[in-house]
C-alpha atoms as a PDB file:
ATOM      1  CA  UNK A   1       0.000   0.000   0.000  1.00  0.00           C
ATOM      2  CA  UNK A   2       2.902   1.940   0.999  1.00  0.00           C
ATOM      3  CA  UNK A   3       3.981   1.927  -3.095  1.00  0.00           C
ATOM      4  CA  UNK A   4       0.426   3.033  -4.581  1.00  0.00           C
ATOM      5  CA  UNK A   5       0.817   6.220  -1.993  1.00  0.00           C
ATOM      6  CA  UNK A   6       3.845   6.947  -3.251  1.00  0.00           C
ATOM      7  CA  UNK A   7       3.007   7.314  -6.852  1.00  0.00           C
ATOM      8  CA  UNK A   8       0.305   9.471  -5.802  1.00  0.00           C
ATOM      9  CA  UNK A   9       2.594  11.597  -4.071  1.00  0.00           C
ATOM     10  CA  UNK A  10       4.809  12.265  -7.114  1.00  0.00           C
ATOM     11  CA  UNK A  11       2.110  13.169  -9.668  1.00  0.00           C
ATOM     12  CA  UNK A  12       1.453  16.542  -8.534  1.00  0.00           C
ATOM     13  CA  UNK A  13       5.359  17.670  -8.676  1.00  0.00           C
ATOM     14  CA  UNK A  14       5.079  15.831 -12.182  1.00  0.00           C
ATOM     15  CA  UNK A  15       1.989  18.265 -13.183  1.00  0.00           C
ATOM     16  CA  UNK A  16       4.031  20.737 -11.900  1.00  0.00           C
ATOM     17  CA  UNK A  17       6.674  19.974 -13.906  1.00  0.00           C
ATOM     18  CA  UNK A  18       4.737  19.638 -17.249  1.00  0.00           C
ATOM     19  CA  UNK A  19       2.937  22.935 -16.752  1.00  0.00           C
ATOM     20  CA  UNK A  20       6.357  25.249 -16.397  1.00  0.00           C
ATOM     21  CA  UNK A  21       7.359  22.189 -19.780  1.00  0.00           C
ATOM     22  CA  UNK A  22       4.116  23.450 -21.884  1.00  0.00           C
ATOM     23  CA  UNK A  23       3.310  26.922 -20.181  1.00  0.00           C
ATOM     24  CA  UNK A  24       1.409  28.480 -23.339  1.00  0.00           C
ATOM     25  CA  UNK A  25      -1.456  25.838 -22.797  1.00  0.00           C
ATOM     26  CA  UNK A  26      -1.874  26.153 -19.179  1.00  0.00           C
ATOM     27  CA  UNK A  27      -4.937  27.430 -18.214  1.00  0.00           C
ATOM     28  CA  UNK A  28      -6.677  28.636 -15.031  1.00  0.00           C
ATOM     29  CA  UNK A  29      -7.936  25.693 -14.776  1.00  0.00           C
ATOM     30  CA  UNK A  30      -4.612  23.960 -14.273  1.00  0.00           C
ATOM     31  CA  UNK A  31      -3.731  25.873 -11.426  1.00  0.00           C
ATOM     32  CA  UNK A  32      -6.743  24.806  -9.530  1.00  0.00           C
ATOM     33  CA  UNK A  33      -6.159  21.271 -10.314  1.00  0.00           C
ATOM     34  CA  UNK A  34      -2.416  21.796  -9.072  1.00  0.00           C
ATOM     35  CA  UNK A  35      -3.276  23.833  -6.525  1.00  0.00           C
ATOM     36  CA  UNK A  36      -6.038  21.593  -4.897  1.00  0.00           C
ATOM     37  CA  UNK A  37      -3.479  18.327  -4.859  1.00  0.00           C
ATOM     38  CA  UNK A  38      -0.922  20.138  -3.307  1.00  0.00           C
ATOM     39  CA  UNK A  39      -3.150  21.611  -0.652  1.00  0.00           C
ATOM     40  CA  UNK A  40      -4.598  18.161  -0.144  1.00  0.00           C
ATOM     41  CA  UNK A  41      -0.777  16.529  -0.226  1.00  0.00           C
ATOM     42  CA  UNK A  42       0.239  19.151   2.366  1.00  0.00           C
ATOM     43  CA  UNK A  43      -2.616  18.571   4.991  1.00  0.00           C
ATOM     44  CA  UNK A  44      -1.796  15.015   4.824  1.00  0.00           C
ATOM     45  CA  UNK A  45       1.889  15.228   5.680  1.00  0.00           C
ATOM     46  CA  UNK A  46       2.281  18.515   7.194  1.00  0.00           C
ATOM     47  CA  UNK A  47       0.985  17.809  10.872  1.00  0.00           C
ATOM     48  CA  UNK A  48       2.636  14.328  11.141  1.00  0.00           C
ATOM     49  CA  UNK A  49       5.765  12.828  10.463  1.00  0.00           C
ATOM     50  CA  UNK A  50       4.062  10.565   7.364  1.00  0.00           C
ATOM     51  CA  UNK A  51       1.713  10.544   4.809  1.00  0.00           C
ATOM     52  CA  UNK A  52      -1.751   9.055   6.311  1.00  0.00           C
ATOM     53  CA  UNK A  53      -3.281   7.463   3.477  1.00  0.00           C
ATOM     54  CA  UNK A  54      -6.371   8.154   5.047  1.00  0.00           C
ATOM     55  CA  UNK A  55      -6.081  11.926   3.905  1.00  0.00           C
ATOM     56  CA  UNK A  56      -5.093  11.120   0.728  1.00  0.00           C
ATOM     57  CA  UNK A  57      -7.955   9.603  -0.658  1.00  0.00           C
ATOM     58  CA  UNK A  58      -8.911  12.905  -2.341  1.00  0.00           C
ATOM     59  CA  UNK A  59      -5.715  12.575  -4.034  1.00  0.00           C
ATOM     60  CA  UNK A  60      -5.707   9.731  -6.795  1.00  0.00           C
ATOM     61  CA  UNK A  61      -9.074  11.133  -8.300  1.00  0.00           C
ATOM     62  CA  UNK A  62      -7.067  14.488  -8.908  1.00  0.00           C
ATOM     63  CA  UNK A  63      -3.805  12.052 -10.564  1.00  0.00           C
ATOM     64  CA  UNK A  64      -6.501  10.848 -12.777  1.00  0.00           C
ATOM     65  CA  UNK A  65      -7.286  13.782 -14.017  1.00  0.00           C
ATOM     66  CA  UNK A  66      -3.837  15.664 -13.761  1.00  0.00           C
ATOM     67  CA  UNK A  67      -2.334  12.359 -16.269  1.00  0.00           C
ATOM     68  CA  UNK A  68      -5.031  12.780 -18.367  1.00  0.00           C
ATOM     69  CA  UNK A  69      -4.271  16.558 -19.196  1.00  0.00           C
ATOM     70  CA  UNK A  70      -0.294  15.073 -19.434  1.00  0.00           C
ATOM     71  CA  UNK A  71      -1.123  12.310 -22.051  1.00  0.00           C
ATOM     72  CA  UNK A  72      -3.359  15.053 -23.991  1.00  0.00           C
ATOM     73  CA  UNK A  73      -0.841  17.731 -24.167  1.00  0.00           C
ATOM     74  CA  UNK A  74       2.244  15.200 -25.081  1.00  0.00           C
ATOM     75  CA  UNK A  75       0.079  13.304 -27.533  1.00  0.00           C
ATOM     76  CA  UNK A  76      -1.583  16.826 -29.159  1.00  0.00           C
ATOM     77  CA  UNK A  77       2.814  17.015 -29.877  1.00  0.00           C
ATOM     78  CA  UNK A  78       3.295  14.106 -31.901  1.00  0.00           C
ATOM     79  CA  UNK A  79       2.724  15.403 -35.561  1.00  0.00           C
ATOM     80  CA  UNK A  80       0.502  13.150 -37.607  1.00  0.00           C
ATOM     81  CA  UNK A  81       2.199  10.850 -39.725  1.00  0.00           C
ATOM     82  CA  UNK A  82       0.068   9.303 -41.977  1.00  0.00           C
ATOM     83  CA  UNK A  83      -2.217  12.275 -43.586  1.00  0.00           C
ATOM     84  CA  UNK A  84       0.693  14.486 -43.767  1.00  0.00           C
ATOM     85  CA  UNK A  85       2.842  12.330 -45.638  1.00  0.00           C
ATOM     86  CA  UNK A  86       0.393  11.220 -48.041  1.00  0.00           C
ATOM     87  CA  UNK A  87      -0.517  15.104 -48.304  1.00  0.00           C
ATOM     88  CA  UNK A  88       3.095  15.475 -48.823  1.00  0.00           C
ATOM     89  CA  UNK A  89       3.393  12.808 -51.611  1.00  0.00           C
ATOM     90  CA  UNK A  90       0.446  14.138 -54.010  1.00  0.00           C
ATOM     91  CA  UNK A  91       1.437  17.750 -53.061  1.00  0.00           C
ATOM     92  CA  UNK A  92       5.129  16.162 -54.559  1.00  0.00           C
ATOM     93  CA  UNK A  93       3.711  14.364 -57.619  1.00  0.00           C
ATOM     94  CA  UNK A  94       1.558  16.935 -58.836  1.00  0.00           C
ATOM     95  CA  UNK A  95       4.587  19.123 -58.787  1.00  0.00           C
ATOM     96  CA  UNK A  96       7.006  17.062 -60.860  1.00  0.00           C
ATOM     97  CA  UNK A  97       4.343  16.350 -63.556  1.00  0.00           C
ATOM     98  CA  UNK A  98       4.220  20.280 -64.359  1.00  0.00           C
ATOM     99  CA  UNK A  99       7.635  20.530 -63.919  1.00  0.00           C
END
């Protein structure tokens, strides 16, 4: 159980990480996700010595959606490979037969 706590603990300094990584698409929004998990982190470890996983329950429902923004911004990065290659291609052919 210990493990599974420790994750959670780690995904808001991760969020926090990929908002300074893509700061142009943060929104307002993103600092009151970030804002609540680290509020909720800190009022689970700040008046005793460890993490009660009792106060964290709060927590992994914000990961869920702090990893979903992640995987949307890092995947809305990959360029498309398919449609712009074939775009690419007839763009190309149509300019060797004139030329």
């Amino acid at each position: 159980m210990r493990h599974g706590v420790g994750l959670f603990v780690l995904v808001p300094w991760l969020y926090l990480f990929e908002m300074i990584w893509h700061r142009r698409q943060v929104s307002g929004l993103d600092w009151v996700v970030l804002l609540s998990a680290l509020r909720i982190l800190g009022s689970a470890i700040v008046p005793v010595e460890i993490a009660n996983p009792r106060y964290l329950i709060p927590l992994p429902w914000l990961a869920v959606l702090m990893v979903g923004v992640m995987l949307s911004r890092f995947l809305s990065e990959v360029p498309e490979t398919t449609s712009s290659h074939s775009a690419n291609f007839e763009r190309d052919s149509h300019v060797n037969e004139r030329g």
